[in-house]
C-alpha atoms as a PDB file:
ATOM      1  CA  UNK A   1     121.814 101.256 100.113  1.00  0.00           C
ATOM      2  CA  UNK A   2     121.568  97.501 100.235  1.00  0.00           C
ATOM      3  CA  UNK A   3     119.060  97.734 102.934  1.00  0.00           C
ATOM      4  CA  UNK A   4     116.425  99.828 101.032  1.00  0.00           C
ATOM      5  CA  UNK A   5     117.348  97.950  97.958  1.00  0.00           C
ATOM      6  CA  UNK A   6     116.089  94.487  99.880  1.00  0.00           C
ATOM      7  CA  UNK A   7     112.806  96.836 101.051  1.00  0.00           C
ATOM      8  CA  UNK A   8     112.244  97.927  97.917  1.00  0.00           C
ATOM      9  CA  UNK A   9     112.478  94.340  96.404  1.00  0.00           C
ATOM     10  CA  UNK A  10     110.073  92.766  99.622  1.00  0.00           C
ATOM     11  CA  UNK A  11     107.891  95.419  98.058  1.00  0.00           C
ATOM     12  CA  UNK A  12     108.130  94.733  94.360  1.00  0.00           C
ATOM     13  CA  UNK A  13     107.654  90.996  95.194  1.00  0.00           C
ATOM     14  CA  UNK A  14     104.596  91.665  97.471  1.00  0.00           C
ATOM     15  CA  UNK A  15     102.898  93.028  94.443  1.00  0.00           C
ATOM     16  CA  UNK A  16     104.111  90.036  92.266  1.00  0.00           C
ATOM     17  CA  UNK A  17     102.547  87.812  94.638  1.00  0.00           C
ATOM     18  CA  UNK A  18      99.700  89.280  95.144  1.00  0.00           C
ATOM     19  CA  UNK A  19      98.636  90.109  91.277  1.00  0.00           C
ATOM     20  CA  UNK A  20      98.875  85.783  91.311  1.00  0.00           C
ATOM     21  CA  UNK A  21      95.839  85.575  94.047  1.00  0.00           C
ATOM     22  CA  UNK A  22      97.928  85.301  96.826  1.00  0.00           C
ATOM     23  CA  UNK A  23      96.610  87.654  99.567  1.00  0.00           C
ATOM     24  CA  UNK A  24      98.423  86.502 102.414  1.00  0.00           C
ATOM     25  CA  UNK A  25     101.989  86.142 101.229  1.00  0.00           C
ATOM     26  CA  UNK A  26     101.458  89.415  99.486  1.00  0.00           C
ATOM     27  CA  UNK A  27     100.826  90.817 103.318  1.00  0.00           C
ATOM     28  CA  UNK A  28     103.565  89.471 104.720  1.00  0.00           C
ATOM     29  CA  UNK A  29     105.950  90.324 102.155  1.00  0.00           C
ATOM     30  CA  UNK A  30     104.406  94.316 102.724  1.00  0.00           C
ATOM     31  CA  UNK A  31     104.992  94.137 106.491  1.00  0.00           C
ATOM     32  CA  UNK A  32     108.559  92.379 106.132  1.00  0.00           C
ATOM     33  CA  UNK A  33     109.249  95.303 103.571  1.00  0.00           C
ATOM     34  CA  UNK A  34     108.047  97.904 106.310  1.00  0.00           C
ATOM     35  CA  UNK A  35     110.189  96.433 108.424  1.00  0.00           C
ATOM     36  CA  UNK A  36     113.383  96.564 106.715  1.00  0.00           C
ATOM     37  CA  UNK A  37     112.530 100.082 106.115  1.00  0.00           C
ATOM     38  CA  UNK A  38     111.970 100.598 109.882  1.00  0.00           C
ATOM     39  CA  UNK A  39     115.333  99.042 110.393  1.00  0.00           C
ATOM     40  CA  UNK A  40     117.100 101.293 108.106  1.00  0.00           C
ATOM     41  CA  UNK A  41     115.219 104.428 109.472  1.00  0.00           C
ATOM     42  CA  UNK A  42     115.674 103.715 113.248  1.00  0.00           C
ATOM     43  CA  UNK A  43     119.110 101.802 113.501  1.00  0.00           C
ATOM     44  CA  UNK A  44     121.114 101.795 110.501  1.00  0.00           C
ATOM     45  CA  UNK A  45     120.445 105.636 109.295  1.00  0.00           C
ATOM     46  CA  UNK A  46     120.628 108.004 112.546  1.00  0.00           C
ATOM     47  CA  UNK A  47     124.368 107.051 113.215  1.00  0.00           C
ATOM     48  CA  UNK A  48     125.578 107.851 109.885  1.00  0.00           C
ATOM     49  CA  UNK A  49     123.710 111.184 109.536  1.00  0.00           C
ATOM     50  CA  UNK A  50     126.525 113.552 109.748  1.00  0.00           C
ATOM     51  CA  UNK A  51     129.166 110.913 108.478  1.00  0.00           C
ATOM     52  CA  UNK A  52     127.497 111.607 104.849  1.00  0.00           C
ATOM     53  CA  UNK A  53     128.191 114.216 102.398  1.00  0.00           C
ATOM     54  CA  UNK A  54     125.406 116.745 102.071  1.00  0.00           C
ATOM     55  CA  UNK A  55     124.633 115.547  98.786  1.00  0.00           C
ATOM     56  CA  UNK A  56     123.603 112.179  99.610  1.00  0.00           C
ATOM     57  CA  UNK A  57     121.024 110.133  97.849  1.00  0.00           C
ATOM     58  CA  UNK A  58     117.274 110.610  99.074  1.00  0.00           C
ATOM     59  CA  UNK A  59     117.571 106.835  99.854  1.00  0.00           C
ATOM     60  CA  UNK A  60     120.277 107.409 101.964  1.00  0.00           C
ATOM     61  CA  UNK A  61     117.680 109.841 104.231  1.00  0.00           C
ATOM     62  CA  UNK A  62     115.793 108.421 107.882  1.00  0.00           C
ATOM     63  CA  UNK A  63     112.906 110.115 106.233  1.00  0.00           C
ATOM     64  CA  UNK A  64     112.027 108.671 102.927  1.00  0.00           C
ATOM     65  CA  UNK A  65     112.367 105.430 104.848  1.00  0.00           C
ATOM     66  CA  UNK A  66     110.193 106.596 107.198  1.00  0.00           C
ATOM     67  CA  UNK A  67     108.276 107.347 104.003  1.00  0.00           C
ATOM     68  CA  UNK A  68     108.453 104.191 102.669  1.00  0.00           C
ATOM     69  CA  UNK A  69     107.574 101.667 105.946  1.00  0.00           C
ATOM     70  CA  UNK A  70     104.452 103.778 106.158  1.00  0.00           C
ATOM     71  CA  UNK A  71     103.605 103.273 102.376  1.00  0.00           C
ATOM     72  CA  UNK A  72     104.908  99.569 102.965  1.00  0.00           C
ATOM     73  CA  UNK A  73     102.128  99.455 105.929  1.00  0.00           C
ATOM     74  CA  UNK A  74      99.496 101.182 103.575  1.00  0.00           C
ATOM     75  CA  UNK A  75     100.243  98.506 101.049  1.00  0.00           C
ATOM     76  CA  UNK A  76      99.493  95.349 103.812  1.00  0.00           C
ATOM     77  CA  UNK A  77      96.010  97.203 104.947  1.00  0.00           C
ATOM     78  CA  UNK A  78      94.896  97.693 101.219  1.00  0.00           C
ATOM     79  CA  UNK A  79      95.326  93.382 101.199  1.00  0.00           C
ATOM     80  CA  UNK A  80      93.306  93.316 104.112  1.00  0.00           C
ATOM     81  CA  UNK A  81      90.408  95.049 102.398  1.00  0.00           C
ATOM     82  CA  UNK A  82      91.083  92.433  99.391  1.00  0.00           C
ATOM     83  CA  UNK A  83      90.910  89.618 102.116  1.00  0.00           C
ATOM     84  CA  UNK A  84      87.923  91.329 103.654  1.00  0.00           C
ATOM     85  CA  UNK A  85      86.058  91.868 100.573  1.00  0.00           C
ATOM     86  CA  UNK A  86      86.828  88.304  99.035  1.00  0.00           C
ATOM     87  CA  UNK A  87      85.080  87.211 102.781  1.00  0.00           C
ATOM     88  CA  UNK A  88      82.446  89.389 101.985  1.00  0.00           C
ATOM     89  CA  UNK A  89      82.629  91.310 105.245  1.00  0.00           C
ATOM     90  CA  UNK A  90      80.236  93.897 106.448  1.00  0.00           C
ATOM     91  CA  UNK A  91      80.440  97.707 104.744  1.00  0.00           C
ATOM     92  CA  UNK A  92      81.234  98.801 108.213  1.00  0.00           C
ATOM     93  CA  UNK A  93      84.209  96.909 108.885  1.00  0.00           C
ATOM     94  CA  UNK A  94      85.513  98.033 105.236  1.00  0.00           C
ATOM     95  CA  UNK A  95      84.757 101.665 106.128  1.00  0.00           C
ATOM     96  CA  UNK A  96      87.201 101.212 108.961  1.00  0.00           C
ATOM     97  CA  UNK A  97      89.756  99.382 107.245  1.00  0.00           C
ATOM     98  CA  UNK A  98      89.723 101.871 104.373  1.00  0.00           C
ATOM     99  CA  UNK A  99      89.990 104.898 106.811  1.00  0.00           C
ATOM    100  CA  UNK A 100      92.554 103.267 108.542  1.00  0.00           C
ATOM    101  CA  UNK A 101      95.009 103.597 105.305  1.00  0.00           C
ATOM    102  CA  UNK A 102      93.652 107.167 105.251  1.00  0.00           C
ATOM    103  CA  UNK A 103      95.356 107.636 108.504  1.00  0.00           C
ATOM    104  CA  UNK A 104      98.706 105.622 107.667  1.00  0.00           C
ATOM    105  CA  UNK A 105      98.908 108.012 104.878  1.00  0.00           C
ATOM    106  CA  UNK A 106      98.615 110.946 107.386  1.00  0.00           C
ATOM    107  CA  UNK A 107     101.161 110.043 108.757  1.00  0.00           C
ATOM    108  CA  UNK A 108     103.599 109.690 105.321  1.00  0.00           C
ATOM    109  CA  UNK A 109     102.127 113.253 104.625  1.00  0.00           C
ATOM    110  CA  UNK A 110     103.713 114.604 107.801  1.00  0.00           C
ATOM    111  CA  UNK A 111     106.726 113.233 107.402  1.00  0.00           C
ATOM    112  CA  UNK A 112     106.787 114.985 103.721  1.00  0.00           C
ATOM    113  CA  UNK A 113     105.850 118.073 105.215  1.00  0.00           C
ATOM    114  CA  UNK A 114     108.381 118.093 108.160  1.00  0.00           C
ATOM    115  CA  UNK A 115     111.561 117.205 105.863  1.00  0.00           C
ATOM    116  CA  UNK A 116     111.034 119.193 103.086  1.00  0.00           C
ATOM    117  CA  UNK A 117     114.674 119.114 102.873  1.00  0.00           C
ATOM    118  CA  UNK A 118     116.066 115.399 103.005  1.00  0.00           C
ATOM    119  CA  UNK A 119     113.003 115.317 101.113  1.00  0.00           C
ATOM    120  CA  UNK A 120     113.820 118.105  98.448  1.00  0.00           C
ATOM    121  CA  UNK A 121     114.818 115.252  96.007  1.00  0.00           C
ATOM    122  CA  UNK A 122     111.437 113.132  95.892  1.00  0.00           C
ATOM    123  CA  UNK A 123     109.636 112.102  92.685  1.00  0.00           C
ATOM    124  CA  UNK A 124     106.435 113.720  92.020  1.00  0.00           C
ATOM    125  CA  UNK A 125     105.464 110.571  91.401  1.00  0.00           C
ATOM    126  CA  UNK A 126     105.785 109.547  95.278  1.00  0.00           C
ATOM    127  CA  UNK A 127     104.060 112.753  96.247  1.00  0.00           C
ATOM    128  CA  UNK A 128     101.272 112.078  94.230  1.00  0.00           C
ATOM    129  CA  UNK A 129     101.008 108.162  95.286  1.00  0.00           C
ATOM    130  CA  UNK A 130     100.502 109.440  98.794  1.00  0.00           C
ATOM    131  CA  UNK A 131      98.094 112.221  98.483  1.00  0.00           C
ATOM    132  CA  UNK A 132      95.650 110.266  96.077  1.00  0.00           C
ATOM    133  CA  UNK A 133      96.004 107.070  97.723  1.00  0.00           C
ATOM    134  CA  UNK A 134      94.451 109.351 101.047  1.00  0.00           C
ATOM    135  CA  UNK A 135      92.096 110.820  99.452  1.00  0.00           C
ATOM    136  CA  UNK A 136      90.448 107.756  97.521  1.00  0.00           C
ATOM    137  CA  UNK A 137      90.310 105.821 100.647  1.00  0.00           C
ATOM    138  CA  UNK A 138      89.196 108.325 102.726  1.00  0.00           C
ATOM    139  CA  UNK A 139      85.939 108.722  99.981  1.00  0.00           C
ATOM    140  CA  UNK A 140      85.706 104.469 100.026  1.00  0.00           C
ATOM    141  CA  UNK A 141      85.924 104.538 103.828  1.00  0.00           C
ATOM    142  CA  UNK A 142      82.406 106.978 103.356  1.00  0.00           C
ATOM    143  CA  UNK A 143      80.996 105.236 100.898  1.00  0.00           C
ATOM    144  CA  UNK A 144      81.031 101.833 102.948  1.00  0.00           C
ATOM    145  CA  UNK A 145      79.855 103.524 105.638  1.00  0.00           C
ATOM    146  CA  UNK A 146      77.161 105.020 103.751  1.00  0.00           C
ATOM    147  CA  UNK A 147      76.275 101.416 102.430  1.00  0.00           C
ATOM    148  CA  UNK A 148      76.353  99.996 106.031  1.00  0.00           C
ATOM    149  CA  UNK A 149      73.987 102.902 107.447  1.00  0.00           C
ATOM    150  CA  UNK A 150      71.380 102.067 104.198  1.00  0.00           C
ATOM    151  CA  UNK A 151      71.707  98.313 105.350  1.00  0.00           C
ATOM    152  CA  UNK A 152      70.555  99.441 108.762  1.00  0.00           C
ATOM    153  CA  UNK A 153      67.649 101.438 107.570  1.00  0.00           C
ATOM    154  CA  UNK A 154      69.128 105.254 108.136  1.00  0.00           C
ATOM    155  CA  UNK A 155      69.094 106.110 105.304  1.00  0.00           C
ATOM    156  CA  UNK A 156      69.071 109.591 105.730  1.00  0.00           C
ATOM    157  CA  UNK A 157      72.515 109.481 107.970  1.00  0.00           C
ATOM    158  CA  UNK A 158      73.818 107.876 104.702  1.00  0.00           C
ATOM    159  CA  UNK A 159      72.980 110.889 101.931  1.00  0.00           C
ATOM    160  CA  UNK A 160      74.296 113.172 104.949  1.00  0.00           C
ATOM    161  CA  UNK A 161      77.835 111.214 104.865  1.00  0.00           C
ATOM    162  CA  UNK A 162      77.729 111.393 101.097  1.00  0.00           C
ATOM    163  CA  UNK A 163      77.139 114.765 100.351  1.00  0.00           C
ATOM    164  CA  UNK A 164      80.069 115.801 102.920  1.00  0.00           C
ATOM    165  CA  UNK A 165      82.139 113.071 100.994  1.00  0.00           C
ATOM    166  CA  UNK A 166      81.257 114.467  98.182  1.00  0.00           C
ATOM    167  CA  UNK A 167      81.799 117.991  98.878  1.00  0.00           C
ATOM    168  CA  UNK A 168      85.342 117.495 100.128  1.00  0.00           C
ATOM    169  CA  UNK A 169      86.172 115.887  96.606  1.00  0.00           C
ATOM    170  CA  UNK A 170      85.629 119.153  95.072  1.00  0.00           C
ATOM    171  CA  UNK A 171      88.212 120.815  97.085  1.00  0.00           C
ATOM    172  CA  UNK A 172      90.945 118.369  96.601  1.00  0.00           C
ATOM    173  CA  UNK A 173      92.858 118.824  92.855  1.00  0.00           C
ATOM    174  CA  UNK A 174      92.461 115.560  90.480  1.00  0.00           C
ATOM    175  CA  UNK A 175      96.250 114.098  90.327  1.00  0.00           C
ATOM    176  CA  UNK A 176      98.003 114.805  87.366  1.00  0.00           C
ATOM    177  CA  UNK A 177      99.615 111.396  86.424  1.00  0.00           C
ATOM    178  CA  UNK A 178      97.702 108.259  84.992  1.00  0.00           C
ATOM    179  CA  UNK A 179      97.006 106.090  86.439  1.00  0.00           C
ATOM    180  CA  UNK A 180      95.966 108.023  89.493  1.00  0.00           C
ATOM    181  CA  UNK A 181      93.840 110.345  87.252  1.00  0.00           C
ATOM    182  CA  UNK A 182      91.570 107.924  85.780  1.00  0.00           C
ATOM    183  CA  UNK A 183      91.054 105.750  89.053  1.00  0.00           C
ATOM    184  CA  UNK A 184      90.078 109.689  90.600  1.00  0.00           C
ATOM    185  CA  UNK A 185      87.618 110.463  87.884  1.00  0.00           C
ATOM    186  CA  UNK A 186      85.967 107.124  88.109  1.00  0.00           C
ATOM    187  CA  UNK A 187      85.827 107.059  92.209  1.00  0.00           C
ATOM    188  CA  UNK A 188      84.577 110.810  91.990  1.00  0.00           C
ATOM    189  CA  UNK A 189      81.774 109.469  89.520  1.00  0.00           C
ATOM    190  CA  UNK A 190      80.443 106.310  91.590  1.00  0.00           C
ATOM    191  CA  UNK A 191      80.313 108.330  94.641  1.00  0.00           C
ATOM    192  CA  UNK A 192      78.000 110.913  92.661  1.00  0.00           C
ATOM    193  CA  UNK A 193      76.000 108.133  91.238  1.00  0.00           C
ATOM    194  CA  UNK A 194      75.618 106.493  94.903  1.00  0.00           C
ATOM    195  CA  UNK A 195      74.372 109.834  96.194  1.00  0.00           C
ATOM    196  CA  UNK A 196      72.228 110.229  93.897  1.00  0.00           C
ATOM    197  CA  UNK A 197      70.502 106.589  93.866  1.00  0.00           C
ATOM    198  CA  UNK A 198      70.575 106.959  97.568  1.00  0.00           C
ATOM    199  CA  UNK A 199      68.617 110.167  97.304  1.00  0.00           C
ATOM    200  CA  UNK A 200      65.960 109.017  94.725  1.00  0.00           C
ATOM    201  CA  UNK A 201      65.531 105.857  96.633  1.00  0.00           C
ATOM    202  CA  UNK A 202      64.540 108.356  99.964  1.00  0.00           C
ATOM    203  CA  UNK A 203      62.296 110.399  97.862  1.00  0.00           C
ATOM    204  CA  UNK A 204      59.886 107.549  97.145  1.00  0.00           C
ATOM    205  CA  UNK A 205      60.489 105.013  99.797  1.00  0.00           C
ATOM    206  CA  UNK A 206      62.314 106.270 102.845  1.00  0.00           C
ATOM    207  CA  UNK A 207      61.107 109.564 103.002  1.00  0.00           C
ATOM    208  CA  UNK A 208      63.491 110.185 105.603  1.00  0.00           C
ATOM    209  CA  UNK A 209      64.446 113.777 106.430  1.00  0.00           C
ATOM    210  CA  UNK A 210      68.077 114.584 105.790  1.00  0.00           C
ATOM    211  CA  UNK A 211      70.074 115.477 109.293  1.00  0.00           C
ATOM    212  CA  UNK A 212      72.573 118.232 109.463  1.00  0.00           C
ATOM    213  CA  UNK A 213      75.683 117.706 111.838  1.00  0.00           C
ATOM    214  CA  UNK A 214      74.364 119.535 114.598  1.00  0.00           C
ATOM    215  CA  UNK A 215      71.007 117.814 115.028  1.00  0.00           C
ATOM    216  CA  UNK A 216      73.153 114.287 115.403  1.00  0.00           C
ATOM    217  CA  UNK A 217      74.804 113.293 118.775  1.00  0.00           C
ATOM    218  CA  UNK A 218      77.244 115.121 119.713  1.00  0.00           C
ATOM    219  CA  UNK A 219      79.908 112.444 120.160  1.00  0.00           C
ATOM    220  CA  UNK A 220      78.902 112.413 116.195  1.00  0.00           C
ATOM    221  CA  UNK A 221      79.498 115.812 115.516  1.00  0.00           C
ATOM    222  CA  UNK A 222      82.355 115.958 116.885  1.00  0.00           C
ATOM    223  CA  UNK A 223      83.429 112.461 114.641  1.00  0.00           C
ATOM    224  CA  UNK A 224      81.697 113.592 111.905  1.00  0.00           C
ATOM    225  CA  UNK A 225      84.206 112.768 108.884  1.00  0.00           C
ATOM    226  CA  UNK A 226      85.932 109.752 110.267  1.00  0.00           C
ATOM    227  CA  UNK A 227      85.163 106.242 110.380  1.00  0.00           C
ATOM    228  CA  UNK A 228      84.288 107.062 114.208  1.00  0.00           C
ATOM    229  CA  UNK A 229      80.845 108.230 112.854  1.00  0.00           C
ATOM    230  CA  UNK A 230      80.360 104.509 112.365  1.00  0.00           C
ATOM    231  CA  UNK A 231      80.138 103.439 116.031  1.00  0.00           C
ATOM    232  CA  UNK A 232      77.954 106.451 116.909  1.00  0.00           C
ATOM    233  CA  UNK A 233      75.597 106.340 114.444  1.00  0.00           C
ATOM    234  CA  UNK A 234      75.529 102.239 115.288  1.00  0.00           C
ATOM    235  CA  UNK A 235      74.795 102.443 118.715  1.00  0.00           C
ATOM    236  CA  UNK A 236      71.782 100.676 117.772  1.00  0.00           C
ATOM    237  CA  UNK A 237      72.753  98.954 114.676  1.00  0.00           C
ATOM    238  CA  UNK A 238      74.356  95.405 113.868  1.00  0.00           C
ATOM    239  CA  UNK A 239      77.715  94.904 115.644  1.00  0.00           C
ATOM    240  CA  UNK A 240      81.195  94.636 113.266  1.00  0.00           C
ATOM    241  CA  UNK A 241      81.448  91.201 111.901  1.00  0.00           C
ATOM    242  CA  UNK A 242      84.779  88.814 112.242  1.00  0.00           C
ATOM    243  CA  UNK A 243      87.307  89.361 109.735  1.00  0.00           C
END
């Protein structure tokens, strides 16, 4: 317990530090956290297994801190995008970062769904964290992309990535708990009000006609819906700046 106590604490701290300004201490307090949690998953946990009552605390489970060095991970990528965004990198290189968390949080989502027993005991709260967390990056992750594919004059490619962003939101259910719900509704409307500015803007400038999956490249199609459409649809476009 003292080990995922110290995680937890890395953690607590790396927000602390990083509400003062202080992006790259806030990282490295993240990653240290992941890796206590790594620690306590892979080394510390396995051999005790069937020492422990059945009862145990969730804490005391390889799988929640499985769970948490993946949310730990999640955390050090979102300070990235701060970094990245302070540096005023390009929209594509955000679009990858941002999908990148997406596919952290895969990850914690497997884990949830494969241990639904040393799991049983999880807050809602945790549940929730993970499943908005994926979704709202996964819809910022478009958006950049969107913005990056405007910048480049394709315009068209760009309303095609937002509608399908925007057509997935309507199939996912808006969290439950505040914050999460507000920060949902107010994601859901900027990506309706990009769309929607991006399609005015082709009406009476661009005029460009609006591609459906199948009349893209192939290698796009088959991307289509992950930050891989970036590359593809670049192959002529600017390259990914330096972080």
């Amino acid at each position: 317990m003292s080990f995922f106590l110290y995680g937890a604490v890395l953690r607590e701290r790396g927000f602390a530090t990083l509400s003062t300004g202080e992006l790259v201490e806030s990282a490295t307090l993240f990653r240290k956290a992941a890796g206590v949690f790594s620690y306590l998953a892979e080394k510390v946990l396995p051999p005790l297994k069937y020492l422990l009552p059945d009862e145990s605390p969730v804490e005391a489970t390889s799988s929640l801190s499985s769970l948490m060095r993946i949310i730990c991970m999640a955390d050090a990528q979102a300070v990235t995008i701060k970094r990245a965004e302070e540096k005023e990198n390009s929209p594509l290189l955000l679009s990858k970062l941002h999908y990148g968390i997406s596919q952290i949080l895969d990850e914690a989502t497997c884990i949830m769904n494969a241990k639904p027993g040393e799991l049983r005991h999880l807050s809602a709260a945790v549940k929730e964290l993970v499943s908005t967390c994926k979704v709202l990056h996964e819809l910022r992750s478009q958006r950049s992309l969107a913005e990056e594919l405007r910048g480049n004059e394709k315009i068209g490619i760009a309303i095609l990535v937002l509608r399908h962003a925007t057509a997935n939101l309507k199939k996912v259910k808006t969290p439950k708990n505040e914050p999460y719900t507000s920060i949902f509704n107010e994601e859901v409307k900027d990506a309706s009000e990009m769309l929607k500015k991006f399609e005015h803007e082709n009406d009476f400038v661009w005029q460009q006609k609006i591609p459906t999956v199948s009349q893209t490249s192939h290698a796009t199609e088959r991307a289509f819906g992950s930050f891989r459409l970036c590359q593809n649809s670049h192959a002529t476009g600017k390259s990914e700046e330096d972080r």
